[in-house]
N, C-alpha and C. Protein backbone atom coordinates (compact mmCIF):
# COMPACT_ATOMS: atom_id res chain seq x y z
N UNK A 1 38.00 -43.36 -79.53
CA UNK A 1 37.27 -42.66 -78.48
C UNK A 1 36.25 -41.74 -79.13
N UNK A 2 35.32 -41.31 -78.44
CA UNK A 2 34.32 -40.63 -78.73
C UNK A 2 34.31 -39.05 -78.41
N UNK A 3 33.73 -38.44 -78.61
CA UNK A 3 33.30 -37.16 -78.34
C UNK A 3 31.97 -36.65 -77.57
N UNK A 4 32.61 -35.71 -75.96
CA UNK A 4 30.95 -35.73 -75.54
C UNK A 4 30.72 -34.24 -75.66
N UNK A 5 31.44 -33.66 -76.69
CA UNK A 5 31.22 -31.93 -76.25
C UNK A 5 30.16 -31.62 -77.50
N UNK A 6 29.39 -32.52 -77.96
CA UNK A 6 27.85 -32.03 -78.27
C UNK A 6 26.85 -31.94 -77.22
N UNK A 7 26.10 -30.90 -77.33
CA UNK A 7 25.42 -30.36 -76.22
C UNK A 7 24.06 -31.06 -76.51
N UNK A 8 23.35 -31.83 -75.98
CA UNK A 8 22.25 -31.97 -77.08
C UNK A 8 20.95 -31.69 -75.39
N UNK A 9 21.36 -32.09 -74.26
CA UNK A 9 20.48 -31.59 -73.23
C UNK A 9 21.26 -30.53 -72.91
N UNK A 10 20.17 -29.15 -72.77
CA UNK A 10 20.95 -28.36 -72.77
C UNK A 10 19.34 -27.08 -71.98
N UNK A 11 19.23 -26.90 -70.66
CA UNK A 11 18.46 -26.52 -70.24
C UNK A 11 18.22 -25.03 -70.62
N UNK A 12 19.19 -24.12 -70.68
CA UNK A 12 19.42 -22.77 -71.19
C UNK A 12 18.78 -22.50 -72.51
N UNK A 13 19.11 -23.84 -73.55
CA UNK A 13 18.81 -23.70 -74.95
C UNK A 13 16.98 -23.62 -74.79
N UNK A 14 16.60 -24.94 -74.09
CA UNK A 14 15.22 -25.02 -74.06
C UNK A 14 14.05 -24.02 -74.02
N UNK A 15 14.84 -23.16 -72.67
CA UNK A 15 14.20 -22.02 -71.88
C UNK A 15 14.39 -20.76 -73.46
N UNK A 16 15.60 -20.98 -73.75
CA UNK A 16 15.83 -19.99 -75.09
C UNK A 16 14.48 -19.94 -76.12
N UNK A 17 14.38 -21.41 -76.53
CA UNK A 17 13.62 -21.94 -77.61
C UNK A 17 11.91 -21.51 -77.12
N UNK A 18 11.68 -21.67 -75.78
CA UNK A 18 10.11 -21.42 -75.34
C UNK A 18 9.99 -20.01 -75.37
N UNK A 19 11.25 -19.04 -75.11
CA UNK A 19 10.98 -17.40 -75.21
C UNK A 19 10.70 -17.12 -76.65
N UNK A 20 11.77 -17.85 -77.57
CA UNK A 20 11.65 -17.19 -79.07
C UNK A 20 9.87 -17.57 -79.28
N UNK A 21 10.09 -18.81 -79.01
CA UNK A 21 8.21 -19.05 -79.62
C UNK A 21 6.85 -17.34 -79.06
N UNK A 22 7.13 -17.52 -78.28
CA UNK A 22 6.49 -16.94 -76.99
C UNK A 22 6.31 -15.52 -78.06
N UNK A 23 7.85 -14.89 -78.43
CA UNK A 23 8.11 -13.43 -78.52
C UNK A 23 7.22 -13.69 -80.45
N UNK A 24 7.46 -14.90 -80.82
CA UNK A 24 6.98 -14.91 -82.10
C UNK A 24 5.54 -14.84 -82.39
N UNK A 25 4.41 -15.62 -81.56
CA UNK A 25 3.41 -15.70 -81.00
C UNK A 25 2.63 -13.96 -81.06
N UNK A 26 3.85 -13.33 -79.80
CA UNK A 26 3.09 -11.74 -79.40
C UNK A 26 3.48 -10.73 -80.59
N UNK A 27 4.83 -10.95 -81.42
CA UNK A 27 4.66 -10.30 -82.79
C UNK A 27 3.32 -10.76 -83.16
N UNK A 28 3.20 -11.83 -83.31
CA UNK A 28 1.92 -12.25 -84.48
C UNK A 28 0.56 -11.31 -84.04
N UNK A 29 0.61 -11.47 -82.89
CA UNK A 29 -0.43 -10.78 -82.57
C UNK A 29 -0.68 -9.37 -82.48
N UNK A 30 0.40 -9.02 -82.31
CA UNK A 30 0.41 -7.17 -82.49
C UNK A 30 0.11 -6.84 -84.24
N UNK A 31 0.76 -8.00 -84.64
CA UNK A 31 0.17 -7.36 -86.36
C UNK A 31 -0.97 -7.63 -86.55
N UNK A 32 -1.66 -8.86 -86.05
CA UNK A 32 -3.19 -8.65 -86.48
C UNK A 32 -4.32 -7.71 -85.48
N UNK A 33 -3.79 -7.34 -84.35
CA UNK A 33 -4.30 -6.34 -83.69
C UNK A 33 -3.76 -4.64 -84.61
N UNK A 34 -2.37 -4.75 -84.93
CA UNK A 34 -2.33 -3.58 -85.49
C UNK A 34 -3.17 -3.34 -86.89
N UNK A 35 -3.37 -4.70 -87.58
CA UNK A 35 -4.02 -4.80 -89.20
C UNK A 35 -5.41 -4.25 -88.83
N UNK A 36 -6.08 -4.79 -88.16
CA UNK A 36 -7.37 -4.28 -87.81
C UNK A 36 -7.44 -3.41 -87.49
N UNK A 37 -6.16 -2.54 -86.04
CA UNK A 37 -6.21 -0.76 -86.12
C UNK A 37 -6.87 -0.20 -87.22
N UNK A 38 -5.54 -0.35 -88.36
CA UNK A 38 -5.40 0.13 -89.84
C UNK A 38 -7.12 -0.22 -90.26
N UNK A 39 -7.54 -1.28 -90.75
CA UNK A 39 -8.64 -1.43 -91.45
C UNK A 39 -10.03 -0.63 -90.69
N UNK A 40 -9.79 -0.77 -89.27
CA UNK A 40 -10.84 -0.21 -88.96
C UNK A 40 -11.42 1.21 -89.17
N UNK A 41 -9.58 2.15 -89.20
CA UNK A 41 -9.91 3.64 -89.30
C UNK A 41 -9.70 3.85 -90.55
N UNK A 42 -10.17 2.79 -91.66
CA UNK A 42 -10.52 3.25 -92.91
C UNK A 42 -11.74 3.50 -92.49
N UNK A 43 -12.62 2.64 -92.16
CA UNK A 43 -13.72 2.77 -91.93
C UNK A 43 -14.53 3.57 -90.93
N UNK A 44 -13.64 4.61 -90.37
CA UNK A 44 -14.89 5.28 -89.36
C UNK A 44 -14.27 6.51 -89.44
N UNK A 45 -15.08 7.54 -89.07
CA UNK A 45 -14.64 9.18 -89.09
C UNK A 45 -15.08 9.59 -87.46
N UNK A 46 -15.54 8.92 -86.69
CA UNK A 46 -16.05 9.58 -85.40
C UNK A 46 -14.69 9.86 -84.21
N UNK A 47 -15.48 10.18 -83.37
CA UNK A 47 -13.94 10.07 -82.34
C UNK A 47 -13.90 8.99 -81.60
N UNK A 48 -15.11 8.84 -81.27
CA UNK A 48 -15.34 7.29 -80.40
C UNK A 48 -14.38 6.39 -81.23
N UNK A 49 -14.89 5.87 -82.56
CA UNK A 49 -14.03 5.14 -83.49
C UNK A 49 -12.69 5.24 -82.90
N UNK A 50 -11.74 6.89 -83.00
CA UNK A 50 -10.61 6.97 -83.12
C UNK A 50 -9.48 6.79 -81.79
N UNK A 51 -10.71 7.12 -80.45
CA UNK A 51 -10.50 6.57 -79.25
C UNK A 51 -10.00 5.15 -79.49
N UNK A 52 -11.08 4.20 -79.88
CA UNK A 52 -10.90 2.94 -79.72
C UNK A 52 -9.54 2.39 -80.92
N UNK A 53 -9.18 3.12 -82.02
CA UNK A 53 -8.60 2.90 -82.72
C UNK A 53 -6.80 3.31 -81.85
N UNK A 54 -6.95 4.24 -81.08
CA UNK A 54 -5.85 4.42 -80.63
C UNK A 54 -5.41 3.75 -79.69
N UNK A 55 -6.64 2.93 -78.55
CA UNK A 55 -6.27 1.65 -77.71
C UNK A 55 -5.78 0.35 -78.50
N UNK A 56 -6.13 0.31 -79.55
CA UNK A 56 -5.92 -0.91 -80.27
C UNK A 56 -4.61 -1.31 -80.83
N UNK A 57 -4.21 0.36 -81.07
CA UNK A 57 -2.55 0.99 -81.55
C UNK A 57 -1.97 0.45 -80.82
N UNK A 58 -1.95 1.00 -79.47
CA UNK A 58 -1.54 0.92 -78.31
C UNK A 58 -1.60 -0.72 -78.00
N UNK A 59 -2.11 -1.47 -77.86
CA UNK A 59 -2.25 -2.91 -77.81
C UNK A 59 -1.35 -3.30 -78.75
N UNK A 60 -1.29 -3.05 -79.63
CA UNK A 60 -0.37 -3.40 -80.89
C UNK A 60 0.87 -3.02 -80.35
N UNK A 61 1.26 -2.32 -80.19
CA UNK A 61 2.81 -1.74 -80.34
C UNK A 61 3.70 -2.83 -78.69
N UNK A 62 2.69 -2.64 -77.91
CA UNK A 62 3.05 -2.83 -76.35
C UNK A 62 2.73 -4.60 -76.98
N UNK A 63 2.04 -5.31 -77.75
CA UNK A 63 2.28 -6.80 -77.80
C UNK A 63 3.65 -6.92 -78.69
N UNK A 64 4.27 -6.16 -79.65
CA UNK A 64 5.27 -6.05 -80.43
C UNK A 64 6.39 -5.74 -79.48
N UNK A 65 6.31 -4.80 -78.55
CA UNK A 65 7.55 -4.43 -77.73
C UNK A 65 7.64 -5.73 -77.43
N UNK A 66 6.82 -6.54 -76.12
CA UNK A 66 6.94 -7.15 -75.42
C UNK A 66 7.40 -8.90 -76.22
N UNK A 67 6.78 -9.31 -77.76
CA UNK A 67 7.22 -10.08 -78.50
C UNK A 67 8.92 -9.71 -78.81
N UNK A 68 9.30 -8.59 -79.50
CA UNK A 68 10.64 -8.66 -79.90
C UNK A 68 11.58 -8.61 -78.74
N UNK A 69 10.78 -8.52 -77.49
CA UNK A 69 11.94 -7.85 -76.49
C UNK A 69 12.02 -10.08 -76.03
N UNK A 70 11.18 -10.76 -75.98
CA UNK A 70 11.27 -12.44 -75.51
C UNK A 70 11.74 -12.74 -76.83
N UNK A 71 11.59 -12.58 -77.43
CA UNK A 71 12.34 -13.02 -79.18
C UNK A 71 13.88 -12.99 -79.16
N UNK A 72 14.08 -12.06 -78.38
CA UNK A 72 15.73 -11.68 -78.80
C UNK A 72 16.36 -12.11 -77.31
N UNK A 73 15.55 -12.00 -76.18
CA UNK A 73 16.33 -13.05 -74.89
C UNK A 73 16.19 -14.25 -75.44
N UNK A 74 15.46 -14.40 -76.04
CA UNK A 74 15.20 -16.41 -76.69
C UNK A 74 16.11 -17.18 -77.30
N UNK A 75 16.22 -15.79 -78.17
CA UNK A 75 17.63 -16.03 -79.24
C UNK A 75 19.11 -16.07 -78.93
N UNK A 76 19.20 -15.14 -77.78
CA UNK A 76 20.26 -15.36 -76.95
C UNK A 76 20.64 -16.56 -76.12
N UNK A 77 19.98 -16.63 -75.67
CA UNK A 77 20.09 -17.85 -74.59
C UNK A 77 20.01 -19.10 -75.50
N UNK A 78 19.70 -19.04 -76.14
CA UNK A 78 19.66 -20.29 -77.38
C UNK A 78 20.87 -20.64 -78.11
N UNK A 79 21.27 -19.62 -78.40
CA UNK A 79 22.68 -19.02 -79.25
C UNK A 79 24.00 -18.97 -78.56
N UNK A 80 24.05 -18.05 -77.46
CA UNK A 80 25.24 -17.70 -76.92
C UNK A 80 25.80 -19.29 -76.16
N UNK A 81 27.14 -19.25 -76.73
CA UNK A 81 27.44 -20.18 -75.37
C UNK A 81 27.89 -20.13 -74.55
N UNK A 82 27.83 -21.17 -73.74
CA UNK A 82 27.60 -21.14 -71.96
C UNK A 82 28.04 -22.57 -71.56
N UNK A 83 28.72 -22.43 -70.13
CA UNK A 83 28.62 -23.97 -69.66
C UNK A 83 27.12 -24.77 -69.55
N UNK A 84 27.34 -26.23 -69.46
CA UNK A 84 26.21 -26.81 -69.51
C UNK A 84 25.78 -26.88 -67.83
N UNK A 85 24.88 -27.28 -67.22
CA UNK A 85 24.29 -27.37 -65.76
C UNK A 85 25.20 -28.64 -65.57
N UNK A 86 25.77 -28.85 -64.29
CA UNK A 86 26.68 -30.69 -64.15
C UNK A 86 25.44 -31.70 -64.62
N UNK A 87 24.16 -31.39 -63.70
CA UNK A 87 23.31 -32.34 -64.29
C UNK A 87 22.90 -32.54 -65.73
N UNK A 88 22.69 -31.74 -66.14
CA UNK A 88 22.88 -31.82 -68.02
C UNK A 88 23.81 -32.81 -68.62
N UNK A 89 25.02 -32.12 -68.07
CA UNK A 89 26.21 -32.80 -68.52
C UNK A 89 26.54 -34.02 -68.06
N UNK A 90 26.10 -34.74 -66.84
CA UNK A 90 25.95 -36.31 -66.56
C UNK A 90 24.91 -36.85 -67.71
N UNK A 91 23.87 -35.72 -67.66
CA UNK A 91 23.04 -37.04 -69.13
C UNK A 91 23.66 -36.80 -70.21
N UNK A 92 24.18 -35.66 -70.62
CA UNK A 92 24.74 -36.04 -71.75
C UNK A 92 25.79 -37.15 -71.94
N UNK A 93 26.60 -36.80 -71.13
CA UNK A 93 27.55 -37.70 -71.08
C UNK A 93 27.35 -39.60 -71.02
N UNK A 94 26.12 -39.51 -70.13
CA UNK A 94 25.62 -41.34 -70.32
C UNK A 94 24.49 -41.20 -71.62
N UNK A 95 23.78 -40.78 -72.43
CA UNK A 95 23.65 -40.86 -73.76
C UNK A 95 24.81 -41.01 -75.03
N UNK A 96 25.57 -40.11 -74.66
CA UNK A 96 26.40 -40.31 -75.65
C UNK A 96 27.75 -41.93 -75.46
N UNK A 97 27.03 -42.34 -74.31
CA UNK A 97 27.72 -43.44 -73.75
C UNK A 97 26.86 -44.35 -74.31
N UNK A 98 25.74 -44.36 -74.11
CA UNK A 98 24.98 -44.54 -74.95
C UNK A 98 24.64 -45.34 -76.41
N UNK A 99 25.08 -44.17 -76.73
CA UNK A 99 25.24 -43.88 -78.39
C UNK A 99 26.14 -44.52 -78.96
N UNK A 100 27.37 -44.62 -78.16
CA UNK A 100 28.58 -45.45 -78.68
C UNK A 100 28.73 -46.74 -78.15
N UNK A 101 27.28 -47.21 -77.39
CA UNK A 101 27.66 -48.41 -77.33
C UNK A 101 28.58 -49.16 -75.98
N UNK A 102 29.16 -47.83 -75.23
CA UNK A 102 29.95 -47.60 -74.55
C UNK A 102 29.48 -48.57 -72.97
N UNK A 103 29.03 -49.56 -72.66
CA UNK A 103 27.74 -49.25 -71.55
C UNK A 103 28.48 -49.12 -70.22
N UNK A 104 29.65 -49.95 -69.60
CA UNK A 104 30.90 -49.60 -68.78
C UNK A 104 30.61 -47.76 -68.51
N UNK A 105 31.25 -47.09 -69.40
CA UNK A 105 31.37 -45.83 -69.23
C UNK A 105 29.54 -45.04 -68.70
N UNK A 106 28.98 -45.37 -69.62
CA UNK A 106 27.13 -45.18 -69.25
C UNK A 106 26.65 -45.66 -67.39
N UNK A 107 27.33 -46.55 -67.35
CA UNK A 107 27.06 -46.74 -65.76
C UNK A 107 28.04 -46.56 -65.13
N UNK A 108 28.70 -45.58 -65.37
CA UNK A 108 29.71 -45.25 -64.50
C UNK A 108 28.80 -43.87 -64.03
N UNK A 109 27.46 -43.14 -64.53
CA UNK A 109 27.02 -42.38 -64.14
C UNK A 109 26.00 -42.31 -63.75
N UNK A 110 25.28 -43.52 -63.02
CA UNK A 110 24.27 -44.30 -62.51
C UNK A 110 24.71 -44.44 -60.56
N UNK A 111 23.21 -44.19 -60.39
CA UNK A 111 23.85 -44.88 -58.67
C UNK A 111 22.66 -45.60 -58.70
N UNK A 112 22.12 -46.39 -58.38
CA UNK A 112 21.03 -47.47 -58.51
C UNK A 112 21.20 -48.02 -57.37
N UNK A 113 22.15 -47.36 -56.22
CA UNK A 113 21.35 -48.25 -54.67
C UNK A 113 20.28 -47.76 -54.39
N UNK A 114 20.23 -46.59 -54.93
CA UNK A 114 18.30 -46.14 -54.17
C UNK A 114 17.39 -46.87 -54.90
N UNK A 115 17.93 -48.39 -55.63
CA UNK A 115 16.80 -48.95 -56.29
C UNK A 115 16.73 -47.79 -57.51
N UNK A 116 16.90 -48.93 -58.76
CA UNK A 116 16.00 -48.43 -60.15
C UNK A 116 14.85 -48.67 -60.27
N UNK A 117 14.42 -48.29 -61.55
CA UNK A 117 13.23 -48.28 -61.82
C UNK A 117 12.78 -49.65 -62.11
N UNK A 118 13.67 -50.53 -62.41
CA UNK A 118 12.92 -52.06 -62.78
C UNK A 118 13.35 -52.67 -60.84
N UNK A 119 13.19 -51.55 -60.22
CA UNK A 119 12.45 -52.50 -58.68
C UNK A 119 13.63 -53.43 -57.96
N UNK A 120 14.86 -53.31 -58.49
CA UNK A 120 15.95 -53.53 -57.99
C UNK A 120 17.15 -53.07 -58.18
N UNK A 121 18.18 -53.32 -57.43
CA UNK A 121 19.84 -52.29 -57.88
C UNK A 121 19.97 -53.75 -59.02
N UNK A 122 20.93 -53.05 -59.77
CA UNK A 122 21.51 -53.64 -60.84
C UNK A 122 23.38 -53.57 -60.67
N UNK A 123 23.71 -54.89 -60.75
CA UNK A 123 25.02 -54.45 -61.16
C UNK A 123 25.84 -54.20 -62.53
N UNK A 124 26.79 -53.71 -62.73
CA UNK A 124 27.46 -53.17 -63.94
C UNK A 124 27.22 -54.34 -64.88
N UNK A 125 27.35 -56.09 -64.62
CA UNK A 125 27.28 -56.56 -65.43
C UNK A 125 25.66 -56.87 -66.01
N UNK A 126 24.75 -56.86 -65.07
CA UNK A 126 23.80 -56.59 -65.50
C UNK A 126 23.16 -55.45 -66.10
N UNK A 127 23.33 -54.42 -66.12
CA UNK A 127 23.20 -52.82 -66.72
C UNK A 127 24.18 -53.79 -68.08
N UNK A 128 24.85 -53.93 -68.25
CA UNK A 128 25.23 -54.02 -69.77
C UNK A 128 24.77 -55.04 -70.52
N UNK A 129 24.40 -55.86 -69.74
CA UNK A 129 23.42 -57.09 -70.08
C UNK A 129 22.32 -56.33 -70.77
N UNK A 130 21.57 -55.81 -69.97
CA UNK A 130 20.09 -55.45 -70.35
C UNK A 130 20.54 -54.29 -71.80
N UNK A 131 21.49 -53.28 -71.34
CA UNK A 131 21.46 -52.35 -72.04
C UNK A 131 21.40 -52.96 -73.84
N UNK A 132 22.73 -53.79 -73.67
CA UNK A 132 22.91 -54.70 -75.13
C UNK A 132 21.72 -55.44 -75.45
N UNK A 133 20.56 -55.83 -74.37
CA UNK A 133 19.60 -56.77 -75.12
C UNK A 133 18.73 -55.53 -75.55
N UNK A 134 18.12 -54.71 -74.71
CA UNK A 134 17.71 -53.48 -75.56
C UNK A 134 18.38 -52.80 -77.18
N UNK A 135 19.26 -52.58 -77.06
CA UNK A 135 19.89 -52.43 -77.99
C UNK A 135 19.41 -53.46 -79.31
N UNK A 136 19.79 -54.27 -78.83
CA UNK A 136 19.66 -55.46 -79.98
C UNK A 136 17.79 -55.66 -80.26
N UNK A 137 17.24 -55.72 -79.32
CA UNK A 137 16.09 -55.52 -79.36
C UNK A 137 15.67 -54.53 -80.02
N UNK A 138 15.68 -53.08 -80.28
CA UNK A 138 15.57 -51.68 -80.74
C UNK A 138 16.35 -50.87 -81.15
N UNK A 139 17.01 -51.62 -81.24
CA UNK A 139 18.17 -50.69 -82.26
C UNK A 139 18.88 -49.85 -81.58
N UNK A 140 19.93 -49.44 -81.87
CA UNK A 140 21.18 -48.82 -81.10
C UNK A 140 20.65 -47.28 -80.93
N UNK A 141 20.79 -46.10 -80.21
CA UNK A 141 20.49 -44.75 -79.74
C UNK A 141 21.54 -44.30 -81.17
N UNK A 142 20.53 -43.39 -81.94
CA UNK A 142 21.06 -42.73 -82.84
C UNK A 142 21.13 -41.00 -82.58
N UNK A 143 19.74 -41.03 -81.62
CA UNK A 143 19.75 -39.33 -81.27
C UNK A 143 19.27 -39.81 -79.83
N UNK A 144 18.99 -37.99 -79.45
CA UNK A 144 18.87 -37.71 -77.95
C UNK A 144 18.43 -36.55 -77.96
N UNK A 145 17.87 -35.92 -77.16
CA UNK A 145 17.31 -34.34 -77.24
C UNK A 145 16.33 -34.10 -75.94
N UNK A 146 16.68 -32.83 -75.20
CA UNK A 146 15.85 -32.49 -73.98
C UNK A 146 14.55 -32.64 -74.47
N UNK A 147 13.49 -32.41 -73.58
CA UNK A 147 11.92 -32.62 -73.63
C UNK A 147 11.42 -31.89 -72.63
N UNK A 148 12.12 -32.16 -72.22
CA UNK A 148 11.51 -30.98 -70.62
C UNK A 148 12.49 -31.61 -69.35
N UNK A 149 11.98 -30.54 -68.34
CA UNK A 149 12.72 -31.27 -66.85
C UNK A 149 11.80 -30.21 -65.89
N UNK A 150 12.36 -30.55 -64.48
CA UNK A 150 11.60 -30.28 -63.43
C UNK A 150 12.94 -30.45 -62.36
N UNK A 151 12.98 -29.33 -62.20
CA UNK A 151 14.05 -29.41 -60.95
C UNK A 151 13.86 -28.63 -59.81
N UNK A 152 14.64 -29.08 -58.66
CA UNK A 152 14.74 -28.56 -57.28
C UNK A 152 16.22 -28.27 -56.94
N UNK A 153 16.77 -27.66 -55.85
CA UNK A 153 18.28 -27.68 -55.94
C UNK A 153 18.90 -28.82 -55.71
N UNK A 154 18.42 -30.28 -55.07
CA UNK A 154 18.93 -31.34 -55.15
C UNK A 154 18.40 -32.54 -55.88
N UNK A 155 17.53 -32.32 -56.45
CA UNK A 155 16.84 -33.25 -57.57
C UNK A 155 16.85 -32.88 -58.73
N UNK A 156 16.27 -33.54 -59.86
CA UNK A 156 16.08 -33.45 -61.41
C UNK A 156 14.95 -34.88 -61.99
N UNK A 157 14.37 -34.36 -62.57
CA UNK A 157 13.68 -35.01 -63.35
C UNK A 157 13.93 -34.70 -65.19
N UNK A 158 14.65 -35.07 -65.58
CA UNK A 158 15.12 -34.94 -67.22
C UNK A 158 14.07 -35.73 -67.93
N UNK A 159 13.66 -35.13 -69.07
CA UNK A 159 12.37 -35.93 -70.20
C UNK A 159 13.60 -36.36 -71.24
N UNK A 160 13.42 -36.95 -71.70
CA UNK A 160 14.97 -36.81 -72.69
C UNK A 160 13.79 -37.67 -74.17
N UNK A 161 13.95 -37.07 -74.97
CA UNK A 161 13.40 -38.03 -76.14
C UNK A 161 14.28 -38.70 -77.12
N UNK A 162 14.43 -39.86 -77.03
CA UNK A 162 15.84 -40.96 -77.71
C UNK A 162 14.64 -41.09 -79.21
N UNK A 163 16.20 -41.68 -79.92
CA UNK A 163 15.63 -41.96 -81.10
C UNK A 163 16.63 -43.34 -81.64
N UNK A 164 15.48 -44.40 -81.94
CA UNK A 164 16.61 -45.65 -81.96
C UNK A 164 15.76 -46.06 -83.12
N UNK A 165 16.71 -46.42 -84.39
CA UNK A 165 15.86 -47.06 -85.53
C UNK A 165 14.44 -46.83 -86.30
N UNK A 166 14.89 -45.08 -85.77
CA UNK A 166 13.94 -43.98 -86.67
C UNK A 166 12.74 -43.70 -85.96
N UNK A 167 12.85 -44.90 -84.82
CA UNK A 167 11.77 -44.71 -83.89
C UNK A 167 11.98 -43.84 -82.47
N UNK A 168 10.89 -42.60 -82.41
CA UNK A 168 11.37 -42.14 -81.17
C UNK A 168 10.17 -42.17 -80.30
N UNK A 169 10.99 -42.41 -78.74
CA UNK A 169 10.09 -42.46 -77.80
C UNK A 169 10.75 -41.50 -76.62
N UNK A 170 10.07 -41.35 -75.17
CA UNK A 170 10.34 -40.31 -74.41
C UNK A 170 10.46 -41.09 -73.25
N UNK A 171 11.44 -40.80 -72.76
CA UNK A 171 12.28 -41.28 -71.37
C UNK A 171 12.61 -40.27 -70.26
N UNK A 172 12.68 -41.11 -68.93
CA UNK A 172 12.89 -39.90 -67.87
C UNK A 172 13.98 -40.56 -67.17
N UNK A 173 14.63 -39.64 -66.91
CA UNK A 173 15.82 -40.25 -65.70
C UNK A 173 15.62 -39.13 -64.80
N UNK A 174 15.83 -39.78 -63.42
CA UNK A 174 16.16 -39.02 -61.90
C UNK A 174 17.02 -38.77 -62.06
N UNK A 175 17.59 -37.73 -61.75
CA UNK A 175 19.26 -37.30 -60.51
C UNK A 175 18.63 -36.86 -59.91
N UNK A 176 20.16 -37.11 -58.89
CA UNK A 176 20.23 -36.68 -57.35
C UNK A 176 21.46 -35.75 -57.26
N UNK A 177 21.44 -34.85 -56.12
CA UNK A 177 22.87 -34.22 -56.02
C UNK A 177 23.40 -35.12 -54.87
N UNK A 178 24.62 -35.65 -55.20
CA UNK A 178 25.51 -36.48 -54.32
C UNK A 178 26.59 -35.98 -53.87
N UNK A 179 26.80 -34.96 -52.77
CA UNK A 179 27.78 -34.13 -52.67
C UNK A 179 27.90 -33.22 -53.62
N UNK A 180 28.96 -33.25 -54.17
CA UNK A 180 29.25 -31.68 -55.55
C UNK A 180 28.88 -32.46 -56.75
N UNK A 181 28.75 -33.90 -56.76
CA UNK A 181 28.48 -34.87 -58.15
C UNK A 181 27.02 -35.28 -58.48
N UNK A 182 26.29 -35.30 -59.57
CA UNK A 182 24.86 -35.56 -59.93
C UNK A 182 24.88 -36.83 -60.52
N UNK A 183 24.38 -37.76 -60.14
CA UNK A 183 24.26 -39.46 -60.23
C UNK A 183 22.74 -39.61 -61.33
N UNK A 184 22.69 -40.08 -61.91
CA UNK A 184 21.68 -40.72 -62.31
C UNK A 184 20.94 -41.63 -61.68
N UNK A 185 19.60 -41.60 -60.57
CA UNK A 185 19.53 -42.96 -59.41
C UNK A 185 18.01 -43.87 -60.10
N UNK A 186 17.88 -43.39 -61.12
CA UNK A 186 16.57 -43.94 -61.81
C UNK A 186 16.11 -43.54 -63.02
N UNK A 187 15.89 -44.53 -64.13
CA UNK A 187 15.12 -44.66 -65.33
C UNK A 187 14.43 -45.08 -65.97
N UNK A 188 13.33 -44.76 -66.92
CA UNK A 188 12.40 -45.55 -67.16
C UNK A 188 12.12 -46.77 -67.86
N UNK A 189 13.28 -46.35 -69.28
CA UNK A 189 13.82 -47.53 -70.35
C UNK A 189 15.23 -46.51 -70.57
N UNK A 190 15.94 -47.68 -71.80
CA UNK A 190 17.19 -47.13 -72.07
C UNK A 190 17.29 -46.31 -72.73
């Protein structure tokens, strides 16, 4: 048996990862707004100068607050753990179904009467049909990793970027909320 308690879609982490950038970004910028403070009031003795030298301070410090203060929610939310969203955890769970080859278990988290994406429902033996000729075709799912998403309280749009035989490409699957359970009802490739 396999293991699905690697997190690898993981919406919290994402949102984590876009703050740290974000807070790293507005450091950067408070130091080269603060470097120029510094260089400038080598260079001037007036007050006008020292006016403008003290807005610039001020720009500096308030882009540094506001960088370390998204730096360290970034890092948190990135870091700390947490349950995963159910919808998360249905894709994880059919990737890593995935991954092992598993395809039975992988469409056990599929609803494909609303029609898939190849323009008709599929049944289980066909979903493992195709899945194995893909497979064999491109090589077996070695990785997986969020990309983005877009959600509503009863929808999802997941980006997921697979990686099969060193080659990676970017995939989307639908959910739906189906009662208290999140279905997978459409995808683009495997």
């Amino acid at each position: 048996m396999y293991s699905t308690s690697r997190r690898k879609v993981n919406p919290r982490a994402l949102v984590g990862k876009i703050l740290l950038l974000n807070g790293v970004v507005f450091v950067g910028i408070s130091l080269l707004v603060g470097g120029y403070t510094l260089f400038s009031q080598m260079s001037t003795t007036s007050t006008q100068g020292n006016s403008i030298s003290t807005v610039t301070g001020l720009l500096a410090l308030i882009f540094a607050g506001v960088g370390l203060l998204e730096g360290l929610v970034g890092l948190l939310l990135r870091l700390l753990p947490g349950s995963d969203s159910p919808s998360a955890n249905v894709v994880n769970k059919y990737y890593t179904a995935l991954e092992n080859e598993d395809y039975s278990t992988a469409f056990h988290y599929l609803d494909l009467s609303m029609g898939s994406s190849f323009g008709q429902m599929m049944t289980q033996a066909e979903f493992i049909k195709r899945a194995q000729a893909y497979d064999a075709q491109h090589g077996k799912v070695t990785n997986y990793s969020l990309a983005g998403i877009k959600a509503n309280p009863s929808k999802r749009l997941f980006t997921i970027k697979v990686t099969r035989k060193g080659d990676t490409y970017r995939t989307q699957l639908r959910l739906m909320k189906q009662g208290y359970n999140w279905k997978i009802v459409g995808f683009d490739r495997f």
